[in-house]
Protein backbone atom coordinates (compact mmCIF):
# COMPACT_ATOMS: atom_id res chain seq x y z
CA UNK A 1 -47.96 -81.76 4.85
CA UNK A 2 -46.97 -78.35 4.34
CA UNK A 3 -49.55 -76.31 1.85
CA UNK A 4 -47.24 -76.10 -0.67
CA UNK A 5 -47.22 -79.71 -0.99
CA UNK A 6 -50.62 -79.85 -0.82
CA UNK A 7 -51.58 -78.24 -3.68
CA UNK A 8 -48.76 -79.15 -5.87
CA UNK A 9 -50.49 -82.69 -5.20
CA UNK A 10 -53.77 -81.19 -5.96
CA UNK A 11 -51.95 -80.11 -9.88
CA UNK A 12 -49.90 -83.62 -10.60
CA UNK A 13 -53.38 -84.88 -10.38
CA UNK A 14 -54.71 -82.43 -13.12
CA UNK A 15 -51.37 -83.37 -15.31
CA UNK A 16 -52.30 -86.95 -15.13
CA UNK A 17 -54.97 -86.87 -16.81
CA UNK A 18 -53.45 -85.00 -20.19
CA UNK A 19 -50.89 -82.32 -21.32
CA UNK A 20 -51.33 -78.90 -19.68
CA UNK A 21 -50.33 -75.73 -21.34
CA UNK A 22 -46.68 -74.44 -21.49
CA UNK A 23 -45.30 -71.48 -20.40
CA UNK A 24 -45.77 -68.38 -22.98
CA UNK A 25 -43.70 -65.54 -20.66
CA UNK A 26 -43.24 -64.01 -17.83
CA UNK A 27 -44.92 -60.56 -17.07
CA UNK A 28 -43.17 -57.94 -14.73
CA UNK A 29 -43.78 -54.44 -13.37
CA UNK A 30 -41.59 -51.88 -14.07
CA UNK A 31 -38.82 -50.97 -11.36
CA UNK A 32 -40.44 -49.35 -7.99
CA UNK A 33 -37.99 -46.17 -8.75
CA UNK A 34 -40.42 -46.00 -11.59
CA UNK A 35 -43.39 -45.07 -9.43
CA UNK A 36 -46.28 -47.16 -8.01
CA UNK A 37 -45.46 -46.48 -4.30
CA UNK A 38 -48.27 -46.65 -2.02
CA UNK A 39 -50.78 -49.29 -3.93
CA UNK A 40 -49.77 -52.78 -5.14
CA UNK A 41 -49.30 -51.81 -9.89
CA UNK A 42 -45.67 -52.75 -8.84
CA UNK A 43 -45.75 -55.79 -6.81
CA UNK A 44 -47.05 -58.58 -8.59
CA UNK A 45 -45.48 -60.61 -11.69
CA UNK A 46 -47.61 -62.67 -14.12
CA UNK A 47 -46.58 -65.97 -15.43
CA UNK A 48 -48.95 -66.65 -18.83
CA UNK A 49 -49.14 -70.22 -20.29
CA UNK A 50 -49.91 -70.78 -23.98
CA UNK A 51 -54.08 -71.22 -23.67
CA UNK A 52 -53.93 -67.26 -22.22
CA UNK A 53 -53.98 -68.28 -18.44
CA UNK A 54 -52.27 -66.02 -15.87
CA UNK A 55 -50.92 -66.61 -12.67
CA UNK A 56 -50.41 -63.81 -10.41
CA UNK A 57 -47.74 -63.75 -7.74
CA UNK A 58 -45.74 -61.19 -5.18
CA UNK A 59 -42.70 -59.79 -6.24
CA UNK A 60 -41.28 -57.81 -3.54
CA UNK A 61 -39.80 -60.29 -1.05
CA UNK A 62 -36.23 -59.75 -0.25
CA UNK A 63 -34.69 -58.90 -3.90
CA UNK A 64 -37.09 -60.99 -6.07
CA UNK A 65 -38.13 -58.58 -8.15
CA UNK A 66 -34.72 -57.05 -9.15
CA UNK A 67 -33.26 -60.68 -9.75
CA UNK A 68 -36.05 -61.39 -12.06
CA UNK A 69 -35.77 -57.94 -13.65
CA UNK A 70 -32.07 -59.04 -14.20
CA UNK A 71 -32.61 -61.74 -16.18
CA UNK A 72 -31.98 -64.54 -13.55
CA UNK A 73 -33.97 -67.12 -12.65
CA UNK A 74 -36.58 -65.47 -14.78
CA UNK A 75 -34.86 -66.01 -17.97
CA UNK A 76 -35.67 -69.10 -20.48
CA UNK A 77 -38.84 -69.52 -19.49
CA UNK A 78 -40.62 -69.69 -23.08
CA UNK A 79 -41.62 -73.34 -23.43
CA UNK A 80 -41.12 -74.26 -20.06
CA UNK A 81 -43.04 -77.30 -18.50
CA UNK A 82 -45.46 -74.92 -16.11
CA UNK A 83 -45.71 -77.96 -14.04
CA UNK A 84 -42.03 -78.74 -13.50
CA UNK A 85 -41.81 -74.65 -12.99
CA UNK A 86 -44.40 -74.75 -10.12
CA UNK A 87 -42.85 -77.36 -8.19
CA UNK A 88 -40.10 -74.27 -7.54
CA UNK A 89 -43.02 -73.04 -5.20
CA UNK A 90 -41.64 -75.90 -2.16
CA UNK A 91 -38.18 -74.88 -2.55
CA UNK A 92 -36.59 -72.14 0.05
CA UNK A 93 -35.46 -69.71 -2.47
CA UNK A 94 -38.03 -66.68 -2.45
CA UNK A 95 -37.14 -65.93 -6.23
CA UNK A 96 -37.67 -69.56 -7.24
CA UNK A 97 -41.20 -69.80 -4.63
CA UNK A 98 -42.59 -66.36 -6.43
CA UNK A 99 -42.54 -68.48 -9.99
CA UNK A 100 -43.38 -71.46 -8.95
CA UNK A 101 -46.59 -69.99 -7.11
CA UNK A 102 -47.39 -67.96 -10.22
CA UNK A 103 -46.66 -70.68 -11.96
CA UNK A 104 -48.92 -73.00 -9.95
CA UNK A 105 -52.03 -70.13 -10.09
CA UNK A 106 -52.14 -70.10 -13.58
CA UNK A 107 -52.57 -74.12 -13.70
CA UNK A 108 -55.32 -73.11 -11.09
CA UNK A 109 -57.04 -70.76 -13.83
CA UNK A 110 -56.88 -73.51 -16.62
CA UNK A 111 -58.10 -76.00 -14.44
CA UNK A 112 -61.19 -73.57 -13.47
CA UNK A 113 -61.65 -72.08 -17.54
CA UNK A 114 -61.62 -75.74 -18.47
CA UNK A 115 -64.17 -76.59 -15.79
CA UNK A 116 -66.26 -74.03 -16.90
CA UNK A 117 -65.74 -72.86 -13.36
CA UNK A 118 -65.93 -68.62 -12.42
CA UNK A 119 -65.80 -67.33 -8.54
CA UNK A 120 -68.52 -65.27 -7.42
CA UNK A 121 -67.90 -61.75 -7.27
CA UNK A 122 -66.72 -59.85 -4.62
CA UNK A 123 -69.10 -57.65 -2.21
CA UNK A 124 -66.28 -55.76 -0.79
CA UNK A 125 -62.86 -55.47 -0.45
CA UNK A 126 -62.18 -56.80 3.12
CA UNK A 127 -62.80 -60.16 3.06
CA UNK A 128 -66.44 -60.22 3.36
CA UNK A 129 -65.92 -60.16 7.32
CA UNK A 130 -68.54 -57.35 8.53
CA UNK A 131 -66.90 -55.51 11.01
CA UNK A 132 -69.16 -53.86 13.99
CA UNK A 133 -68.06 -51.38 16.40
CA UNK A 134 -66.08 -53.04 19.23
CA UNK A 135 -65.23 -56.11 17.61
CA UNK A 136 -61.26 -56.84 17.63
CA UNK A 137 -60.33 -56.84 14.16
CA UNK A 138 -56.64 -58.55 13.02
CA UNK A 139 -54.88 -57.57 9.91
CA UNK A 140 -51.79 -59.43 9.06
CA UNK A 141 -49.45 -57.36 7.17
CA UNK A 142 -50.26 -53.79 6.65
CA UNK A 143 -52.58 -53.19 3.55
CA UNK A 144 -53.32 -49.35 3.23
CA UNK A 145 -56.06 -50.05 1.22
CA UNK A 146 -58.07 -52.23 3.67
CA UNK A 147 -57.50 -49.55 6.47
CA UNK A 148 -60.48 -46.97 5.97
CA UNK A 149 -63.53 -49.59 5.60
CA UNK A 150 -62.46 -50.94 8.98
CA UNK A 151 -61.78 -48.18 11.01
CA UNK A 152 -64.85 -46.58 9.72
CA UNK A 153 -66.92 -49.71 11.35
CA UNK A 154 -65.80 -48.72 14.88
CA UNK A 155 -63.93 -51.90 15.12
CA UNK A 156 -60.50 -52.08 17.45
CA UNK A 157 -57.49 -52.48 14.98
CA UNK A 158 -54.19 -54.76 15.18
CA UNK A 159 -51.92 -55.03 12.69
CA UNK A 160 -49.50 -57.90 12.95
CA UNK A 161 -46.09 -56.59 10.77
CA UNK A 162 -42.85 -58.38 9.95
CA UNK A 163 -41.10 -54.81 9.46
CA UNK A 164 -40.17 -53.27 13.00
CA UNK A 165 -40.24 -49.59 11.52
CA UNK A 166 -44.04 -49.54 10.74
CA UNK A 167 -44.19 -50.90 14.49
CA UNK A 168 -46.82 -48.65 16.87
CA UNK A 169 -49.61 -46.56 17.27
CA UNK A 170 -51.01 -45.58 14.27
CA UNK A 171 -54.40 -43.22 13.11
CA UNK A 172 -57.17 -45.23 14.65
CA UNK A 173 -55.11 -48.96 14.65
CA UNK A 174 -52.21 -50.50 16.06
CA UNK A 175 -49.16 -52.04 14.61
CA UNK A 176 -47.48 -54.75 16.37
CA UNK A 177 -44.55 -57.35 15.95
CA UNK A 178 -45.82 -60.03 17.78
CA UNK A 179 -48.50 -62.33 16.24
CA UNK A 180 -50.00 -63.61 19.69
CA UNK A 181 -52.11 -60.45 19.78
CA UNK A 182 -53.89 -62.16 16.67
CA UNK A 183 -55.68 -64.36 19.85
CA UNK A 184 -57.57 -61.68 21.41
CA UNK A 185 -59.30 -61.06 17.57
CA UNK A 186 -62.53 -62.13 16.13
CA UNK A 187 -62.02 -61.61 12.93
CA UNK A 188 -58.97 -61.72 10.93
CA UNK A 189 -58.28 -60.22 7.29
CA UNK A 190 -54.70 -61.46 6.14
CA UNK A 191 -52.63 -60.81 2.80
CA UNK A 192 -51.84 -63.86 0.74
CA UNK A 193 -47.84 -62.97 1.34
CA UNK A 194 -48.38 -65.40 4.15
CA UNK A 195 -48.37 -68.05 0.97
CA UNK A 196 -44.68 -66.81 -0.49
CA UNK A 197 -42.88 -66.35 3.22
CA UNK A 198 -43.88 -70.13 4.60
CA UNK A 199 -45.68 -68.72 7.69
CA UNK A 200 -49.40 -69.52 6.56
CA UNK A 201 -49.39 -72.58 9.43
CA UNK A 202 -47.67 -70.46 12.10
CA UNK A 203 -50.18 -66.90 11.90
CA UNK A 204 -53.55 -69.50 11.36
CA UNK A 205 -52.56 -71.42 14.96
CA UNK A 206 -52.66 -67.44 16.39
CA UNK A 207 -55.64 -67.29 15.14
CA UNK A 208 -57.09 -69.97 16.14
CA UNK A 209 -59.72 -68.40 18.54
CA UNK A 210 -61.14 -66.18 15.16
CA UNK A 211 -64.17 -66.69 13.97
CA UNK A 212 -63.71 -65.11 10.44
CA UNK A 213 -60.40 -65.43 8.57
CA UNK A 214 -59.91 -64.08 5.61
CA UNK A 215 -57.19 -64.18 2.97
CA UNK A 216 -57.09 -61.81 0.18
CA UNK A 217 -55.12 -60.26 -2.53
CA UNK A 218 -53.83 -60.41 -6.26
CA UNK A 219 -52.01 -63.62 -5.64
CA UNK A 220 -54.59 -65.44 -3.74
CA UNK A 221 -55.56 -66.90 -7.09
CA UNK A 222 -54.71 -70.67 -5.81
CA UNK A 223 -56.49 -74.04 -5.54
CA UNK A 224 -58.41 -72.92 -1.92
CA UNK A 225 -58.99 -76.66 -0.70
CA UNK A 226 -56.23 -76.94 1.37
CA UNK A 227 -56.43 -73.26 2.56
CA UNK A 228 -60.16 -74.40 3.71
CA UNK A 229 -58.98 -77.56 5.57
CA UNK A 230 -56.46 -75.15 7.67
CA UNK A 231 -59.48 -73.15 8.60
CA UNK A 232 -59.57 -70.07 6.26
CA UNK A 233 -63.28 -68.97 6.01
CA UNK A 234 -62.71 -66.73 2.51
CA UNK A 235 -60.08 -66.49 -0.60
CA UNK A 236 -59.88 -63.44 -2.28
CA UNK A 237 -58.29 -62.77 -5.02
CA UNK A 238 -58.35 -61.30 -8.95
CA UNK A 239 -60.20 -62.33 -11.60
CA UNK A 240 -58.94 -61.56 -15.14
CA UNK A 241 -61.40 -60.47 -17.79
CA UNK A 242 -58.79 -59.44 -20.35
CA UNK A 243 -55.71 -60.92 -20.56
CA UNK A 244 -53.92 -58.44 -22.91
CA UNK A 245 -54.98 -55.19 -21.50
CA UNK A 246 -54.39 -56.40 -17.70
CA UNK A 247 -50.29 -57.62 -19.02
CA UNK A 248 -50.13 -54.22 -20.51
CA UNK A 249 -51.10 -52.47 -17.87
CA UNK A 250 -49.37 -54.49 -15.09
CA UNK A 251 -45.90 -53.93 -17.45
CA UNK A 252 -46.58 -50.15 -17.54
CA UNK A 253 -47.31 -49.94 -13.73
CA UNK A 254 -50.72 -48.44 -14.22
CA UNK A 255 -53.54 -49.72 -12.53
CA UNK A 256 -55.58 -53.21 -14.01
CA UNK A 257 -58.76 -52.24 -12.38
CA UNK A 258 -60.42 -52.23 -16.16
CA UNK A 259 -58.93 -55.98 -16.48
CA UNK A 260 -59.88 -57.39 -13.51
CA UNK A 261 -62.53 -57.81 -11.32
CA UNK A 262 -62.20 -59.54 -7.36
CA UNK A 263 -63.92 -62.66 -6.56
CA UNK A 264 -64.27 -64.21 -3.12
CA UNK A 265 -64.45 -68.10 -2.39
CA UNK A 266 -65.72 -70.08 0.71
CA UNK A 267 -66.32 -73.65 1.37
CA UNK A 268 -69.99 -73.40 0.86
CA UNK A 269 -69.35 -71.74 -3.07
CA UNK A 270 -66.84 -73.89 -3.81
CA UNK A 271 -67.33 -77.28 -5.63
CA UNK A 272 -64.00 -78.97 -4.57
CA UNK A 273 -60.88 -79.92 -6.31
CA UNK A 274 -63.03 -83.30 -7.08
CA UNK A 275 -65.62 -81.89 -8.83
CA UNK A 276 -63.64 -79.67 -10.85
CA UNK A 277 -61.06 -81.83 -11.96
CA UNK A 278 -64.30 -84.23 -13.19
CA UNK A 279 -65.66 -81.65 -15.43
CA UNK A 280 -62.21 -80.83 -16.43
CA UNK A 281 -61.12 -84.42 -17.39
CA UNK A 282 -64.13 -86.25 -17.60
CA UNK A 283 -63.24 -88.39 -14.80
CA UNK A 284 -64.76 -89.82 -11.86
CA UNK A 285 -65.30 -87.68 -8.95
């Protein structure tokens, strides 16, 4: 099964065992003519059910983020069934995928709060992967941000991009349109885009000779188990500490550093879906 289905499995089985929050509203950034160019204020919507969870996801494929800015799909979600919303997530249309994943992360933070379940924190910002001078280092999609902890390491560079203008040599690291060159790495550090554009299976069997794969990002706030079973070593994502400050701050397009902190799962610190769903529920594991 595709992951999609897999963890929209993973959250009918949280729903069956009693009624899960509603949806309250939908959160978005301001227009990118607005600013926010060059770091990621503008590209991520939240989706808040009524018990205060949040559910981050991407807003910048294709025309998402206009057509929910319009009033679109977007519109009439107070009340909604966040279940019935986050079954979108499997269909093909990248505006209905983006709410259904956000959607399907904030049933991912109940399910954790109601656990009494919190990630550890971060130790860095790259995935946790080390990297030592001469190792071959992949990066799918180009994240600025990442750039200077790796190149400072010594480490040999490839960035695997979707858009052929960023394509070529670079300061220090490489940018390439074919994903193959993801075999030659060690170590890969990916963006959780990979979750929204249906090419998670396709970019994990290049790297299927890496050692180290991590997935990180705002949005990587889902269930991990079946990202774990397809061989990702680390989830990274964001943690929110305050729920009003971070939705005022993600609305004005200013940074939510304050309101958020970065935690990083594996499969040794995480409990599995099983065990959390028991505390959750009260059932057996």
């Amino acid at each position: 099964m595709s992951f999609a289905a897999d963890y929209l499995a993973q959250l009918e089985a949280f729903a069956a065992h009693g009624p899960l929050p509603r949806v309250r509203a939908l959160h978005l950034p301001p227009p990118r003519s607005n600013g926010c160019d060059g770091d990621n204020r503008g590209e991520f919507c939240a989706l808040e059910l009524d018990d205060g969870s949040l559910g981050l996801s991407y807003v910048l494929l294709d025309d998402t983020l206009a057509r929910l800015r319009d009033g679109g799909e977007g519109a009439g979600l107070t009340g909604a069934d966040a279940l019935a919303l986050a079954h979108r997530y499997a269909s093909g249309n990248s505006c209905a995928r983006t709410l259904g994943f956000a959607a399907a992360n904030a049933l991912t933070r109940c399910l954790f709060d109601r656990a009494g379940f919190r990630p550890d924190d971060s130790r860095d910002s790259i995935g946790q992967m080390n990297p030592q001078a001469g190792e071959r280092i992949g990066m799918i999609g180009l994240f600025r941000p990442l750039l200077g902890r790796i190149l400072a390491s010594g480490a040999q560079l490839t960035v695997v991009e979707l858009r052929a203008e960023l394509a070529g040599d670079a300061a220090g690291y490489r940018v390439t349109l074919d994903p193959g060159e993801l075999a030659a790495c060690s170590k890969v550090v990916s963006t959780s885009t990979l979750l929204l554009n249906d090419t998670l299976d396709r970019m994990l069997d290049h790297c299927r000779n890496a050692r180290w794969f991590a997935m990180v990002g705002p949005s990587a706030g889902c269930l991990p188990d079946a990202l774990f079973a397809r061989g990702v070593t680390l989830q990274g994502g964001s943690w929110i500490k305050d729920r009003q400050g971070f939705v005022d701050a993600l609305r004005r397009g200013e940074t939510r550093s304050e309101f958020a902190g970065k935690f990083a799962l594996t499969a040794d610190s995480y409990p599995g879906f099983g065990v959390l769903l028991a505390r959750a529920c009260g059932v057996a594991e």
